[in-house]
Protein backbone atom coordinates (compact mmCIF):
# COMPACT_ATOMS: atom_id res chain seq x y z
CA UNK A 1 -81.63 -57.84 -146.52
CA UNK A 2 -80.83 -61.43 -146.32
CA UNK A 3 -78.63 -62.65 -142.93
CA UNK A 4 -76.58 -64.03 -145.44
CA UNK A 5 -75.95 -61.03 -147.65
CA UNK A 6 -72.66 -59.39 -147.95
CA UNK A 7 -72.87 -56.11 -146.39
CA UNK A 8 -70.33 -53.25 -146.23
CA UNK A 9 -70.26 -50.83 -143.47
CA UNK A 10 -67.91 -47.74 -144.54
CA UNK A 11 -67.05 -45.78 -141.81
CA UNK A 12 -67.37 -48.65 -139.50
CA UNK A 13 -65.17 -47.10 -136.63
CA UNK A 14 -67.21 -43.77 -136.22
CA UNK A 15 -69.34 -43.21 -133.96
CA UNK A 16 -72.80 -44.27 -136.66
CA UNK A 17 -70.58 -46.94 -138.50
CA UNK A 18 -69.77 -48.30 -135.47
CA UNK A 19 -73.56 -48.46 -134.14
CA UNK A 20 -74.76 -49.88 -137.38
CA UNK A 21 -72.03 -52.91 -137.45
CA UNK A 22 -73.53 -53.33 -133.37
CA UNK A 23 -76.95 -53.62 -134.59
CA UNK A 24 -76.37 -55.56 -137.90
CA UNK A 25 -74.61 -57.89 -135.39
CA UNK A 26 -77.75 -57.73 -133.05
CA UNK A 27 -80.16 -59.13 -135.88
CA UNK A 28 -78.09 -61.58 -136.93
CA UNK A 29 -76.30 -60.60 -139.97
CA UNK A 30 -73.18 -62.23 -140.28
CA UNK A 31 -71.21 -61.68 -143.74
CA UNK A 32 -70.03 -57.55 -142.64
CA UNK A 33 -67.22 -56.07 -144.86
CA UNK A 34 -64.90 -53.19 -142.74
CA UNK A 35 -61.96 -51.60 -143.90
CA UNK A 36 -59.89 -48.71 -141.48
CA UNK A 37 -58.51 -46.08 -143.71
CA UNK A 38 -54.86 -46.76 -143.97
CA UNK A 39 -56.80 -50.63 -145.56
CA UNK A 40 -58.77 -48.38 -147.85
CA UNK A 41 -58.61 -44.61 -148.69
CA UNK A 42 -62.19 -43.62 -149.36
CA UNK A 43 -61.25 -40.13 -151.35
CA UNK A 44 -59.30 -42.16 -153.28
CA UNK A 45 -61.03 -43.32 -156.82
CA UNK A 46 -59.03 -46.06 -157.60
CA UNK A 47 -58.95 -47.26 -154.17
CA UNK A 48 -62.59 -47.61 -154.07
CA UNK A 49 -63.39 -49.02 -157.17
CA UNK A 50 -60.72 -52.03 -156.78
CA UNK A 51 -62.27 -52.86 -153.42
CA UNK A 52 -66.35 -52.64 -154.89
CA UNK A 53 -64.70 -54.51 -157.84
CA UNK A 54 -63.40 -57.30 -155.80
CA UNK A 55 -65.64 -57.86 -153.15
CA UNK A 56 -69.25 -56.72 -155.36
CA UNK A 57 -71.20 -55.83 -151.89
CA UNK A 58 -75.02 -56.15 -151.77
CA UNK A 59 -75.92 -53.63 -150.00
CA UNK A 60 -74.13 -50.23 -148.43
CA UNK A 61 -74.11 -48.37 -145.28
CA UNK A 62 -72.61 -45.51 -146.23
CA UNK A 63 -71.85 -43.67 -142.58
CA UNK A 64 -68.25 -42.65 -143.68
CA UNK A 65 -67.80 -38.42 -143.14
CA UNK A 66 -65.01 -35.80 -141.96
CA UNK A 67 -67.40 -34.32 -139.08
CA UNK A 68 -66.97 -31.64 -136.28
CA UNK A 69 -68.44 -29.09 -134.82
CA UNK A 70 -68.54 -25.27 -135.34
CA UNK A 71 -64.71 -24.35 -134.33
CA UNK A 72 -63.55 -27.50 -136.99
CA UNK A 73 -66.46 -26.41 -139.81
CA UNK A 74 -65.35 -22.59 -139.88
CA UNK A 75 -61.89 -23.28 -139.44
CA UNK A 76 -61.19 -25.82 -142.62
CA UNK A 77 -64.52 -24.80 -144.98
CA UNK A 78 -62.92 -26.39 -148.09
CA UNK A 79 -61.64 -29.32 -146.26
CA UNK A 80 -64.78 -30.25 -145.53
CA UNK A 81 -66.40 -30.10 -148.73
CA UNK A 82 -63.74 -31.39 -150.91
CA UNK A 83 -63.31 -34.85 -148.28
CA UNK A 84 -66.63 -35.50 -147.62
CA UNK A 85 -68.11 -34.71 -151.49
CA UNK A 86 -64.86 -37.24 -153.20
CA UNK A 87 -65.66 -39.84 -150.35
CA UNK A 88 -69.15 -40.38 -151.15
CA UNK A 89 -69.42 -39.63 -154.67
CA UNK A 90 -66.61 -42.67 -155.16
CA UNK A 91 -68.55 -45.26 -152.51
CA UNK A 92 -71.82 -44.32 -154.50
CA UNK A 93 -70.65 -44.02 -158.38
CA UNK A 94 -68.49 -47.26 -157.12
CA UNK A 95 -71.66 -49.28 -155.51
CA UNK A 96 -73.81 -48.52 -159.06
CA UNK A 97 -70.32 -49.38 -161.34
CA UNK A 98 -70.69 -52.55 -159.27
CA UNK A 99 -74.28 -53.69 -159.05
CA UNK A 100 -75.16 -53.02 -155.65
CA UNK A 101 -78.28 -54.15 -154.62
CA UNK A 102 -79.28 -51.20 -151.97
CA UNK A 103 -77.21 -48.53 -150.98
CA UNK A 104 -77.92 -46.12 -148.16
CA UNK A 105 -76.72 -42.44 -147.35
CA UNK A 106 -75.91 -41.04 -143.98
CA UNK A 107 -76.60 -37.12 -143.92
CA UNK A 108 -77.20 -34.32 -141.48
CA UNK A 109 -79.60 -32.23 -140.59
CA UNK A 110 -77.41 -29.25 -141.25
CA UNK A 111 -78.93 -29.87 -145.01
CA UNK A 112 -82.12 -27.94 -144.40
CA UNK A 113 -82.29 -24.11 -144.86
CA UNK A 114 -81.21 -21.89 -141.53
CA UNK A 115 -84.35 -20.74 -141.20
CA UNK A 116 -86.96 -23.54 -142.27
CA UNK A 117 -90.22 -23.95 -140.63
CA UNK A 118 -90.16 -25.84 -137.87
CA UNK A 119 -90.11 -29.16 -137.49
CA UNK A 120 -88.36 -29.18 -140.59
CA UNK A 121 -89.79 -31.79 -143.10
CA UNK A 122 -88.28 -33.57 -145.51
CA UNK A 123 -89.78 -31.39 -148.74
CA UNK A 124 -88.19 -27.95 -147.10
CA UNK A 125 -84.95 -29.60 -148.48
CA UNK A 126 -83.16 -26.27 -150.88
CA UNK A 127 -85.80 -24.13 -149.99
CA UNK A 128 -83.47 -21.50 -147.97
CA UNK A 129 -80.48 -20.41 -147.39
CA UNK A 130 -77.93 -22.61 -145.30
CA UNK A 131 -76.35 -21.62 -141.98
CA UNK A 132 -73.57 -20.09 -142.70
CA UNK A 133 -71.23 -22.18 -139.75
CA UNK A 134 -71.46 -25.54 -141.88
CA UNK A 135 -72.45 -24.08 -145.56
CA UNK A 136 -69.41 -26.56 -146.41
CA UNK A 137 -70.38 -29.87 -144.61
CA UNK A 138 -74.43 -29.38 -145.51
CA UNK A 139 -73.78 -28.62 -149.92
CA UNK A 140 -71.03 -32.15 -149.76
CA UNK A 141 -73.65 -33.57 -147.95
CA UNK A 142 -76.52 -32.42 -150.36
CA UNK A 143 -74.60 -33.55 -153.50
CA UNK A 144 -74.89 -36.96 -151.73
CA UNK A 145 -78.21 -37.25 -151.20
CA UNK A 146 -78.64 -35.75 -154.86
CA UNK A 147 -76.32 -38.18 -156.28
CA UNK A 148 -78.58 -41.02 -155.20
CA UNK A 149 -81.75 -39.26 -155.78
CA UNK A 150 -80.25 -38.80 -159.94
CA UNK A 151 -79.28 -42.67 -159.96
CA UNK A 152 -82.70 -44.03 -159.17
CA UNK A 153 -84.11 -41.69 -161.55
CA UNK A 154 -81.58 -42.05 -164.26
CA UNK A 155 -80.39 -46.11 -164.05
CA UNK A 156 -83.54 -47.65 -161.65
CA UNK A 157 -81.47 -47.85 -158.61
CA UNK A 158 -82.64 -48.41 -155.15
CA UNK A 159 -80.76 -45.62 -152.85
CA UNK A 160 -82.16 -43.85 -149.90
CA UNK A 161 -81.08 -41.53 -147.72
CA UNK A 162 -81.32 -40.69 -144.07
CA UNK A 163 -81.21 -37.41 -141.99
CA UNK A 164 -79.82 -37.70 -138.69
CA UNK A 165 -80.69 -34.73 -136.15
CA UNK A 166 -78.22 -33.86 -133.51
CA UNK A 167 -76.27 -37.53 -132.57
CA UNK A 168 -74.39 -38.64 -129.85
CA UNK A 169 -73.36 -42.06 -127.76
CA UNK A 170 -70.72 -44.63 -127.88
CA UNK A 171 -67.48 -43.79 -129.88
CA UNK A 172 -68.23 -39.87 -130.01
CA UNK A 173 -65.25 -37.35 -130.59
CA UNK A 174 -64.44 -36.04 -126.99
CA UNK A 175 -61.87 -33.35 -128.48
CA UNK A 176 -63.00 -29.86 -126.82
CA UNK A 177 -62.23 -28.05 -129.98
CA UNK A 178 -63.42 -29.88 -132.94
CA UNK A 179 -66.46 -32.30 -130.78
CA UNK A 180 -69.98 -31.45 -131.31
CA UNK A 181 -71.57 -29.71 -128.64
CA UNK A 182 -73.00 -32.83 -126.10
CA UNK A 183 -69.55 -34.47 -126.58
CA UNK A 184 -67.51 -31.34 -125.82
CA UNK A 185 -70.06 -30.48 -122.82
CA UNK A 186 -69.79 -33.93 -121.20
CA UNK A 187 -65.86 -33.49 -121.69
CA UNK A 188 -65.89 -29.64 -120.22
CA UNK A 189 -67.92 -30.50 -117.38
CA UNK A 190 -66.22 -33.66 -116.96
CA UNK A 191 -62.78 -31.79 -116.39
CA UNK A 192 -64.29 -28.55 -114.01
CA UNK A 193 -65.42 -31.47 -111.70
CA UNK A 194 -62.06 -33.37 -111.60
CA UNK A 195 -59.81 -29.93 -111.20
CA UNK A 196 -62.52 -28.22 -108.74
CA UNK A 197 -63.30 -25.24 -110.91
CA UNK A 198 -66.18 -22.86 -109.90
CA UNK A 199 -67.42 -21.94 -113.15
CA UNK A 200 -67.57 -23.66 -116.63
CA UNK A 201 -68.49 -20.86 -119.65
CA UNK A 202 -70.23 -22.27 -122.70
CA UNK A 203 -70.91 -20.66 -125.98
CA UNK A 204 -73.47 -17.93 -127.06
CA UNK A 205 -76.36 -17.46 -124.76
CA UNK A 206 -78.06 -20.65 -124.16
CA UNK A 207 -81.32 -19.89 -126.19
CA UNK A 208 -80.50 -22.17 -129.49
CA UNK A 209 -83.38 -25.22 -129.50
CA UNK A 210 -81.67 -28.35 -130.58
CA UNK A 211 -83.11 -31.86 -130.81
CA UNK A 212 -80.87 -35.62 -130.12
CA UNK A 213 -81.23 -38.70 -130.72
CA UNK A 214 -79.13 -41.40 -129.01
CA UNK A 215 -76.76 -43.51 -131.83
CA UNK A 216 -78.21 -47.28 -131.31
CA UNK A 217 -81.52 -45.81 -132.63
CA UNK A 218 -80.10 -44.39 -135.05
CA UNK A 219 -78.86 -47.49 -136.34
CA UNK A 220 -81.54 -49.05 -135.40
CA UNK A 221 -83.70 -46.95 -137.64
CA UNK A 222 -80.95 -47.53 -140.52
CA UNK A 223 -81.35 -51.25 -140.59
CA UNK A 224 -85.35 -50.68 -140.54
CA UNK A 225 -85.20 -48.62 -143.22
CA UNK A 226 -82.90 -50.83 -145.14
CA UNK A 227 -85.50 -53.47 -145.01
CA UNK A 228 -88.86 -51.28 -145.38
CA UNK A 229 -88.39 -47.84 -147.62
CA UNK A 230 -87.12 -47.33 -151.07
CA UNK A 231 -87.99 -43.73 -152.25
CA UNK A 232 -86.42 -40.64 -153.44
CA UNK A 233 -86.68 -38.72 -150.88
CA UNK A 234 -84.77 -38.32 -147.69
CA UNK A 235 -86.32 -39.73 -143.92
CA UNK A 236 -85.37 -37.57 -141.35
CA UNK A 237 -83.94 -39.51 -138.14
CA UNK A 238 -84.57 -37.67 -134.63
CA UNK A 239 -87.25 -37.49 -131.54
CA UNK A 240 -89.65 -34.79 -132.23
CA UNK A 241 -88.31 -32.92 -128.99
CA UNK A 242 -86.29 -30.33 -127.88
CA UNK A 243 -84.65 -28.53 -125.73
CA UNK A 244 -82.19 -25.19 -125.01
CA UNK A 245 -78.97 -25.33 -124.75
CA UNK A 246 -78.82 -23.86 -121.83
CA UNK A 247 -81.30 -26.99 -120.53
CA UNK A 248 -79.25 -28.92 -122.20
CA UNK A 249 -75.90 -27.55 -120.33
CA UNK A 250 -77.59 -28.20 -117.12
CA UNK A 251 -78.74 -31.74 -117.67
CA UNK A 252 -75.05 -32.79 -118.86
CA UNK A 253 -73.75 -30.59 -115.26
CA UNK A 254 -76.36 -33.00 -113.29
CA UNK A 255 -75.35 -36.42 -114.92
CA UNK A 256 -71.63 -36.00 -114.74
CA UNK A 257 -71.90 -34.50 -111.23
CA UNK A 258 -70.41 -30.63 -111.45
CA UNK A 259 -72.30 -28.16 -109.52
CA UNK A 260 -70.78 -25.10 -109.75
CA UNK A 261 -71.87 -21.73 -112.22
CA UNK A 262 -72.40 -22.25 -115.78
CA UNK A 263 -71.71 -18.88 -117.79
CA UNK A 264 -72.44 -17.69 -121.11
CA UNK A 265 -69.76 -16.20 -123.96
CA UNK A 266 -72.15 -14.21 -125.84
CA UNK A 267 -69.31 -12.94 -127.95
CA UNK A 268 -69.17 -16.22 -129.48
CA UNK A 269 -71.48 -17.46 -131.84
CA UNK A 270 -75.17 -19.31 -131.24
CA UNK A 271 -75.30 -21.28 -134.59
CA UNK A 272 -78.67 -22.35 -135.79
CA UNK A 273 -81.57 -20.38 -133.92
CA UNK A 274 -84.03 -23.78 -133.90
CA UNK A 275 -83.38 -27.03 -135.91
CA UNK A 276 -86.10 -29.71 -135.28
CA UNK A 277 -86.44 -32.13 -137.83
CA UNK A 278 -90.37 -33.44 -138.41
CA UNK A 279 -89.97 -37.11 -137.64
CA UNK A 280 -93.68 -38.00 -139.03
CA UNK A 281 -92.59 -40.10 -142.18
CA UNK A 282 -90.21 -42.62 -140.57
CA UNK A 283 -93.06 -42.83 -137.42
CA UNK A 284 -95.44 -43.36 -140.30
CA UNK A 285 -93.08 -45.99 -141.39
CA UNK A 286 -93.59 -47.64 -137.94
CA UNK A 287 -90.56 -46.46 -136.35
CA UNK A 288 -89.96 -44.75 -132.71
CA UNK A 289 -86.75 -43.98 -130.76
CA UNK A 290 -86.54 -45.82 -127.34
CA UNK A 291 -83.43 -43.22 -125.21
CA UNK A 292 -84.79 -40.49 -123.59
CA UNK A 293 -81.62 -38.05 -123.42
CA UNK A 294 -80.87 -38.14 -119.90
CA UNK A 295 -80.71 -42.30 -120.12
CA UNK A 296 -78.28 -41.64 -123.28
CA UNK A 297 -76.30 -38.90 -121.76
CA UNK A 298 -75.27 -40.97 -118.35
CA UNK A 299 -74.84 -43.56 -121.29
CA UNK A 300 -72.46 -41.56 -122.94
CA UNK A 301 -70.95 -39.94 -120.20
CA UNK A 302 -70.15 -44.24 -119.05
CA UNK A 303 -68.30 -44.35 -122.56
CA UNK A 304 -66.37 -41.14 -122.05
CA UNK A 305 -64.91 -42.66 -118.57
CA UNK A 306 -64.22 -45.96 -119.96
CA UNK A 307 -62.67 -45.22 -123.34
CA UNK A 308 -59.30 -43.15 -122.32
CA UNK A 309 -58.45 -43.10 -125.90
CA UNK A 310 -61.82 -41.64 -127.05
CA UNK A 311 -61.65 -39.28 -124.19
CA UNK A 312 -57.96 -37.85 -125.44
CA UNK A 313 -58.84 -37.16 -128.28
């Protein structure tokens, strides 16, 4: 990407959109288009393709999604497919209409099959079945990543798409109810410190292995790839490590400071049993994170105290 080159950043205020407009900034790229959503409507058709008509970006970050965690993706199934599959159909069938140069695709790892080999790699992509807890928010986000995939192999474009593991950092969703689960626990813990509580109880038993990777690499690894991939398939976007979440639990307990019991609901449910992406391909691309997860959690947990708003939510 040229410095110079116009470059539009939907979904600017979330917590990835937000990351990629900080490290666009950081390299030097100056011409950055944003809209909020009452400025544009991204599930709306006509919406979109007056704003890609008008302003003709180069290239796309496309980092816009309705997101939340298990609570939010069991509770509103067809809410979550229907906004997230109109929203990026439009941006992408708007950025081809419209000659965009480059356009890339923010996923999940939810995508891969429940029970896929681990580390997951790219290729184990509709190999399995999905987890059932976010069937909804994984097939939207499959069409996407399909949607770009068909383009360059139908009209020659250049679209790529990244995987994201488990993300957290800087403009996160605190909510307790619809947060994913490093968010909520920095929240919950958070809370049982300030009121004095002796015991916090978390969800199912502790044993699920889960993987994350701070947001500024993230972004990081978006602009990188921007600049240094074109392909069909996917890169998945993550560490290579893991951890329980019960080790998890405790590490969030020692950086915001609570030290009393942690207890398990085991009536509730565990979610995936093990999702670690294989992070060989972008490494291969000569890519690496830099935040360990302890240095991003007290990172985090720094945001969470000094963003009342965020923290309301």
């Amino acid at each position: 990407m040229e410095k110079n080159a116009k470059i539009y950043v939907a979904g600017h205020r979330g917590m990835v959109g937000s990351a990629i407009v900080r490290e666009l900034n950081r390299q030097g790229y100056e011409n950055l288009l944003t809209r909020t959503h009452r400025e544009l409507d991204l599930g709306r058709q006509d919406q979109v393709e007056a704003f890609f008509a008008e302003e003709k970006p180069e290239y796309v970050f496309l980092a816009a999604a309705k997101v939340g965690g298990i609570v939010a993706n069991q509770n509103a199934l067809a809410d979550f497919m229907y906004d997230n599959m109109m929203l990026e159909m439009n941006v992408i069938h708007a950025a081809w209409k419209n000659g965009c140069r480059k356009l890339e695709f923010l996923g999940s790892s939810c995508i891969y099959p429940r029970l896929a080999p681990q580390p997951m790699t790219e290729s184990c992509l509709l190999t399995g079945e999905l987890e059932k807890t976010n069937e909804a928010y994984a097939l939207a986000k499959i069409s996407g990543l399909k949607y770009c995939e068909f383009l360059n192999r139908q009209y020659g474009t250049d679209y790529i798409s990244v995987m994201p593991t488990n993300l957290y950092g800087p403009n996160d969703n605190y909510h307790p109810m619809h947060s994913h689960v490093l968010p909520a626990l920095i929240r919950r813990f958070h809370e049982a410190k300030v009121e004095g509580k002796d015991s916090v109880t978390c969800w199912g038993d502790g044993s699920p292995l889960r993987e994350f990777l701070y947001v500024d690499d993230l972004a990081n690894l978006c602009v990188f790839l921007m600049n240094h991939y074109s392909g069909n398939e996917t890169v998945n976007a993550g560490t290579g490590k893991e951890l329980t979440i019960k080790q998890l639990t405790e590490l969030v307990a020692k950086v915001v400071g609570y030290t009393g019991k942690i207890e398990w609901d085991t009536t509730k449910p565990n979610g995936t049993p093990r999702k670690l992406l294989d992070v060989s391909k972008a490494t291969a691309l000569g890519w690496t994170y830099k935040t360990e997860l302890e240095d991003g959690i007290r990172l985090s947990y720094h945001d969470f105290l000094t963003n009342p708003v965020r923290a309301e939510r």
